[in-house]
Protein backbone atom coordinates (compact mmCIF):
# COMPACT_ATOMS: atom_id res chain seq x y z
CA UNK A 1 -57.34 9.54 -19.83
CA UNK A 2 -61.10 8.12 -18.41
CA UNK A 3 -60.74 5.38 -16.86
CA UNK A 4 -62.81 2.34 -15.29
CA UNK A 5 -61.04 -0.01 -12.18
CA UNK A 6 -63.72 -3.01 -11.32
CA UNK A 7 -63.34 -3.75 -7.81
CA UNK A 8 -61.86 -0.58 -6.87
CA UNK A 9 -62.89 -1.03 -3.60
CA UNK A 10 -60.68 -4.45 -2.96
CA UNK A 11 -57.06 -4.24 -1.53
CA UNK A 12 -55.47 -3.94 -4.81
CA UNK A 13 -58.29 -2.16 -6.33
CA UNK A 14 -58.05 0.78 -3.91
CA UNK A 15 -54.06 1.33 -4.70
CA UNK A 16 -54.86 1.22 -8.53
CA UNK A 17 -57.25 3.30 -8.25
CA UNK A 18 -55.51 6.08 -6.13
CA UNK A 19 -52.88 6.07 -8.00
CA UNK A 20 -54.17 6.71 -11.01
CA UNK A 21 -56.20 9.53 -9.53
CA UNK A 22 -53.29 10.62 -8.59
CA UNK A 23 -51.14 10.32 -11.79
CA UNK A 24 -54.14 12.95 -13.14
CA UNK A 25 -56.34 10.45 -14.62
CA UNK A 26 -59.83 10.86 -14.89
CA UNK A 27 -60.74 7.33 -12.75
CA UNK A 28 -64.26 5.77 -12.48
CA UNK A 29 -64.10 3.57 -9.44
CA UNK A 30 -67.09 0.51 -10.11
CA UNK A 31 -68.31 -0.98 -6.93
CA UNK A 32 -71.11 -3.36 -6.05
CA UNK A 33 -72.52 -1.78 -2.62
CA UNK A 34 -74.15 2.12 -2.52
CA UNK A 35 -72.25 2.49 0.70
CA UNK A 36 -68.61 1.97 -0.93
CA UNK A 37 -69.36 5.32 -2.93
CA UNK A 38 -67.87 7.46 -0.03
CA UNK A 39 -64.52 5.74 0.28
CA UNK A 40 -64.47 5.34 -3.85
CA UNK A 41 -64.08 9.83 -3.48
CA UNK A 42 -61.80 9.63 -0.95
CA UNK A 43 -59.52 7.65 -3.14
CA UNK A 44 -60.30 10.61 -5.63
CA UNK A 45 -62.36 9.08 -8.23
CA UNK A 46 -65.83 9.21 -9.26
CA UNK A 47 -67.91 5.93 -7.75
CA UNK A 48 -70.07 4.09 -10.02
CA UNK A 49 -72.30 1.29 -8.98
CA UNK A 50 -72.67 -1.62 -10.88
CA UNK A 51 -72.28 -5.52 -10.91
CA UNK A 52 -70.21 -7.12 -13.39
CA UNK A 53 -73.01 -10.13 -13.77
CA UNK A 54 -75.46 -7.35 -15.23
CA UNK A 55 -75.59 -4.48 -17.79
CA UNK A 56 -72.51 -2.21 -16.93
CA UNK A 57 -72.96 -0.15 -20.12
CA UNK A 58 -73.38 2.99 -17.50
CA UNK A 59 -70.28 2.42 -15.79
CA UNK A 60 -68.26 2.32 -19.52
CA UNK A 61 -69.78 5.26 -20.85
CA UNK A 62 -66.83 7.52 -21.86
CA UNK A 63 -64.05 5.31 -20.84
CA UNK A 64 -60.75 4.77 -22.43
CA UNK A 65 -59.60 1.68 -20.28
CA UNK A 66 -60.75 -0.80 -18.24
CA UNK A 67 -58.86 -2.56 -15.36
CA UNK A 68 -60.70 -5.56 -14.14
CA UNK A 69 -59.74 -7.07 -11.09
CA UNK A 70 -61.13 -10.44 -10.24
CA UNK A 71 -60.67 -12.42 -7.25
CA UNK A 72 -59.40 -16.07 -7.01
CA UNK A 73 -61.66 -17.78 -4.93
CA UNK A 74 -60.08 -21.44 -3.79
């Protein structure tokens, strides 16, 4: 199954995303930053970046599900 974690690179993002890559899942792992791509592979999914306050129709291309992760911010 394709799919999309937002955040991937945050705490929780990271495990959700490596396990899923893991579990045999095709993962696309969206960060903000070009320099978070790297870590994103070594997790074992494919890095896409994008900003969830713009057009992210690139980083949903093809995927199945979508895990959005947002942060609480007090």
């Amino acid at each position: 199954m394709h799919v999309l974690v937002a955040g991937s690179h945050g705490q929780v993002g990271q495990h959700i995303t490596r396990l899923l890559a893991e579990s045999d899942h095709d993962v696309r792992g969206m960060v903000r930053d070009e320099a978070q791509t790297s870590d994103i592979e070594d997790l074992g999914a494919e890095p896409v970046v994008a900003d969830l306050t713009e057009d992210v129709t690139h980083a949903v291309r093809g995927v199945r599900r979508r895990r959005v992760r947002r942060r609480v911010r007090r």
